[in-house]
C-alpha atoms as a PDB file:
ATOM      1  CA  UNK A   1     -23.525  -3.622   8.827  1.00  0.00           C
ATOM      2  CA  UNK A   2     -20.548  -6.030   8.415  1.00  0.00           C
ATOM      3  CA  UNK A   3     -20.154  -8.216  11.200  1.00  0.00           C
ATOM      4  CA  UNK A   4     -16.668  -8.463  10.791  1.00  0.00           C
ATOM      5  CA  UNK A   5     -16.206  -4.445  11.888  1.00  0.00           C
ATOM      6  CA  UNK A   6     -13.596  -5.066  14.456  1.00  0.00           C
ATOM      7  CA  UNK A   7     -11.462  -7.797  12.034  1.00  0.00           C
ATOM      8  CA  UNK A   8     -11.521  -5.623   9.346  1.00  0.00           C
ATOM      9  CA  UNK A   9      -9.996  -2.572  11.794  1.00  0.00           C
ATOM     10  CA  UNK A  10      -7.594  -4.722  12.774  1.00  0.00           C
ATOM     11  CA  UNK A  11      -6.327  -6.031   9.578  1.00  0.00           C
ATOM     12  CA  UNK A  12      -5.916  -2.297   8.273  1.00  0.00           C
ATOM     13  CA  UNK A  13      -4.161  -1.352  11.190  1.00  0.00           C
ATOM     14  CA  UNK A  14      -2.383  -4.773  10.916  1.00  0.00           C
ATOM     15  CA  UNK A  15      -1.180  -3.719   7.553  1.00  0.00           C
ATOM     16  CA  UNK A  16      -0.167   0.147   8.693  1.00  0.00           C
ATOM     17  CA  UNK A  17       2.065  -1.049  10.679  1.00  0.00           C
ATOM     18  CA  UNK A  18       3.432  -4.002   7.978  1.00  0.00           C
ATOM     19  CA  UNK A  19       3.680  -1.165   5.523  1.00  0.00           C
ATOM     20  CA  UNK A  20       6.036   0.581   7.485  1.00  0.00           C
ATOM     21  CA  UNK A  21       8.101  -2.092   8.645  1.00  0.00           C
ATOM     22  CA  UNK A  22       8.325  -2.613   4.804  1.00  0.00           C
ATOM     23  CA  UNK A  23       6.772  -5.839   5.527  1.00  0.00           C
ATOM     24  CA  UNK A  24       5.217  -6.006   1.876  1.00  0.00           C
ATOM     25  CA  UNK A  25       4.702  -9.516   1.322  1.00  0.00           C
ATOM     26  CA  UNK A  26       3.157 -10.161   4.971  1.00  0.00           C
ATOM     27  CA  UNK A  27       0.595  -7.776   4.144  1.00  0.00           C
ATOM     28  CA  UNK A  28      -0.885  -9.377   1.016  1.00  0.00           C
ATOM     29  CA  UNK A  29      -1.021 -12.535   2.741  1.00  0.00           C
ATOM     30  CA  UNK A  30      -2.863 -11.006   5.381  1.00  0.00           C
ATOM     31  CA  UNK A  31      -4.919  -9.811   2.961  1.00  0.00           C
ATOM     32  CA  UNK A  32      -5.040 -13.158   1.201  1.00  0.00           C
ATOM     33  CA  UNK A  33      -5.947 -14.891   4.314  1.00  0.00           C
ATOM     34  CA  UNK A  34      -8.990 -12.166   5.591  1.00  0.00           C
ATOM     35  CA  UNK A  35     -10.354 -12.133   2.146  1.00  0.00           C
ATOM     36  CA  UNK A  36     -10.976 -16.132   2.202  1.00  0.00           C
ATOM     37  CA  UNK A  37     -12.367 -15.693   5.968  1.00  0.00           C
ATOM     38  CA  UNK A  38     -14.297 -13.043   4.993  1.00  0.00           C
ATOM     39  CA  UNK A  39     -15.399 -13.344   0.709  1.00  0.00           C
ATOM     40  CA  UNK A  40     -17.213 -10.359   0.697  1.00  0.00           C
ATOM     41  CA  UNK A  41     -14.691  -7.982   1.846  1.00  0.00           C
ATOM     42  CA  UNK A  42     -12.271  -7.711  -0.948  1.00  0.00           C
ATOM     43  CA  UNK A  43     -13.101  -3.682  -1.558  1.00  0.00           C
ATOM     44  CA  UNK A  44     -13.386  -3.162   1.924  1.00  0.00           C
ATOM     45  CA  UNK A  45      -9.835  -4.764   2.618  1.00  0.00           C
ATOM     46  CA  UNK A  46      -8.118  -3.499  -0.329  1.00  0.00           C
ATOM     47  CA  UNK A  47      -9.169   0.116  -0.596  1.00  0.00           C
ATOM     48  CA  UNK A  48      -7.252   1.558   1.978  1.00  0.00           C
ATOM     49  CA  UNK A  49      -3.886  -0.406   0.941  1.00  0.00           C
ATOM     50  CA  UNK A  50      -2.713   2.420  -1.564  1.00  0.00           C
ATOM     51  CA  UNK A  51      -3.802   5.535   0.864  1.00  0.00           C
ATOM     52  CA  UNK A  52      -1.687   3.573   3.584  1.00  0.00           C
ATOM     53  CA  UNK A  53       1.216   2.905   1.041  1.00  0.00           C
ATOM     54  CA  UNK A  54       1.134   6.622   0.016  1.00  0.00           C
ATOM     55  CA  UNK A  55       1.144   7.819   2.856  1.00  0.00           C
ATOM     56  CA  UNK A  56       4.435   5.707   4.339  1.00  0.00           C
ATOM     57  CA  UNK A  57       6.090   6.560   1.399  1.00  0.00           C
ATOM     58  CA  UNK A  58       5.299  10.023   1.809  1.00  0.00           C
ATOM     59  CA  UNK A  59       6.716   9.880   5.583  1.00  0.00           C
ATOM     60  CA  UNK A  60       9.625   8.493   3.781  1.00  0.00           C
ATOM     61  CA  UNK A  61      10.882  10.253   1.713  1.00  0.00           C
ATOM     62  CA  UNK A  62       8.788  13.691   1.713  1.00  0.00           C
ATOM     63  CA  UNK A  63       5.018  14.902  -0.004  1.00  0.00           C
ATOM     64  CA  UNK A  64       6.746  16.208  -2.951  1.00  0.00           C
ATOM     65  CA  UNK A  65       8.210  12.992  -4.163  1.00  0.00           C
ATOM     66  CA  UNK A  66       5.487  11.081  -3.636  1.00  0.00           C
ATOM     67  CA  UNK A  67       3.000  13.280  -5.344  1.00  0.00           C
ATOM     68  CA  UNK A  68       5.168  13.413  -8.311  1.00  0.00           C
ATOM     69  CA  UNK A  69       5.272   9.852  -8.562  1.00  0.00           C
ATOM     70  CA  UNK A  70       1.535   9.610  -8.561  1.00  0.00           C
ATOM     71  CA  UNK A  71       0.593  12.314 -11.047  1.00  0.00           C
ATOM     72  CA  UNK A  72       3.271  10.482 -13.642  1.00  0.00           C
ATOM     73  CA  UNK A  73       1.866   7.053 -12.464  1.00  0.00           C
ATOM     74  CA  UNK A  74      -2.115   7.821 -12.639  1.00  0.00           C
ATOM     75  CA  UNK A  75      -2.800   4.277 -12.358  1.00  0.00           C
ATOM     76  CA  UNK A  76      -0.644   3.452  -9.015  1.00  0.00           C
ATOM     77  CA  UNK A  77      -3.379   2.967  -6.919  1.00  0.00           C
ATOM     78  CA  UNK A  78      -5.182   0.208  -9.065  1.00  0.00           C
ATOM     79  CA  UNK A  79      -1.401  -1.477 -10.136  1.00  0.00           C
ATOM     80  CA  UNK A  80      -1.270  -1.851  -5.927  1.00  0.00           C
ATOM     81  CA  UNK A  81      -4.098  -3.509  -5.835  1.00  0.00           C
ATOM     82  CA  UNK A  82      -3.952  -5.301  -8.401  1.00  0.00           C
ATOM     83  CA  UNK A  83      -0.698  -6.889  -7.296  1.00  0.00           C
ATOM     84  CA  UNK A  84      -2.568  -7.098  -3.806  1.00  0.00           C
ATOM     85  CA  UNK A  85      -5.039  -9.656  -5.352  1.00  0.00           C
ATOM     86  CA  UNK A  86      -2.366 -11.494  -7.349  1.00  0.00           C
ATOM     87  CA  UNK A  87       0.192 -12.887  -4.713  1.00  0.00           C
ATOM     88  CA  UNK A  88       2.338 -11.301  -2.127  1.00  0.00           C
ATOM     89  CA  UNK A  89       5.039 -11.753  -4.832  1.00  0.00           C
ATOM     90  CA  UNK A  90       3.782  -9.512  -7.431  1.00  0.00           C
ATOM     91  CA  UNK A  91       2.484  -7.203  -4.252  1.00  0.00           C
ATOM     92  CA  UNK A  92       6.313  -7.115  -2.252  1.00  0.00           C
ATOM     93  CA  UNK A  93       7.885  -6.889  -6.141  1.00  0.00           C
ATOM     94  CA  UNK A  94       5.710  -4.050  -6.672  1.00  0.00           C
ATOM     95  CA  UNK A  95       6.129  -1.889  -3.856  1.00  0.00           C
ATOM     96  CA  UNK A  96       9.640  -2.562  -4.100  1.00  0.00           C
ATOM     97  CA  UNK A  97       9.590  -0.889  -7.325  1.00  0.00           C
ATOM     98  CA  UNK A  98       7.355   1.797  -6.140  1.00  0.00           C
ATOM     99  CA  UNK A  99       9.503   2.724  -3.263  1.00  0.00           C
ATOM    100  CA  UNK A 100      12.813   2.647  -5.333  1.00  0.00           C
ATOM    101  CA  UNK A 101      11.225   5.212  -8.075  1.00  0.00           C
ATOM    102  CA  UNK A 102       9.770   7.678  -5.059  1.00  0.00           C
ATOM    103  CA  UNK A 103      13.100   7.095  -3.686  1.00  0.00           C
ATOM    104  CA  UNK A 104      14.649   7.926  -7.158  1.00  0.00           C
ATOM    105  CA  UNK A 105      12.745  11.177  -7.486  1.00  0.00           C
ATOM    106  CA  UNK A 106      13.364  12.506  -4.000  1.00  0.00           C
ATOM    107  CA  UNK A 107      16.955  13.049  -5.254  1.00  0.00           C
ATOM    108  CA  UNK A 108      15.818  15.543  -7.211  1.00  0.00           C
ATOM    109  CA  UNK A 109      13.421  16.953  -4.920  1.00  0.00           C
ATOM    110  CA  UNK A 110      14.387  20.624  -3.805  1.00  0.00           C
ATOM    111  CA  UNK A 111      14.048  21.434   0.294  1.00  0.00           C
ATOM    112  CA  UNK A 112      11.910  24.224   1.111  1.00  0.00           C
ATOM    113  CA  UNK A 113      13.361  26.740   2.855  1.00  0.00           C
END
């Protein structure tokens, strides 16, 4: 088992809470910063990142949106952490863009009634 249990808890629930504060660029660093503490946890400490970003946005601005966005962006998931590895830059520019386009389609969203 991975000795860093409790650090790696915290950063994800570190990073809930940075994704909702829209926080973007804090989170990669975080990231940044646990990975070179802890080398062997770059999976670990990455994989949640898109389920947590999905399911802010979803919060946001409503299921429908954001499950449109993701069936006519297949790759989402793997562009977030992609940009997650690269810098908090390309990670805050990302999600920007992300959250503008599930913003974008939840115009045209109909309510249920």
């Amino acid at each position: 088992m991975f000795t860093g249990d409790a650090a790696l808890v915290a950063l994800i629930e570190s990073n809930t809470a940075l994704i909702e504060a829209g926080k973007y660029g804090e989170v990669a660093e975080a990231y940044k910063s646990f990975v070179a503490e802890h080398p062997t946890t770059s999976y670990m400490a990455s994989e949640p990142v898109p389920f947590k970003v999905n399911m802010y946005l979803s919060k946001k601005y409503g299921s429908s949106a954001t499950t449109t966005f993701t069936l006519r962006h297949p790759t989402w998931a793997s562009d977030i952490k992609k940009a997650l590895k690269d810098s908090p830059e390309a990670f805050a520019s990302t999600l920007a863009k992300i959250d503008a386009d599930v913003a974008e389609i939840a115009k045209g969203v109909k309510p249920l009634s």
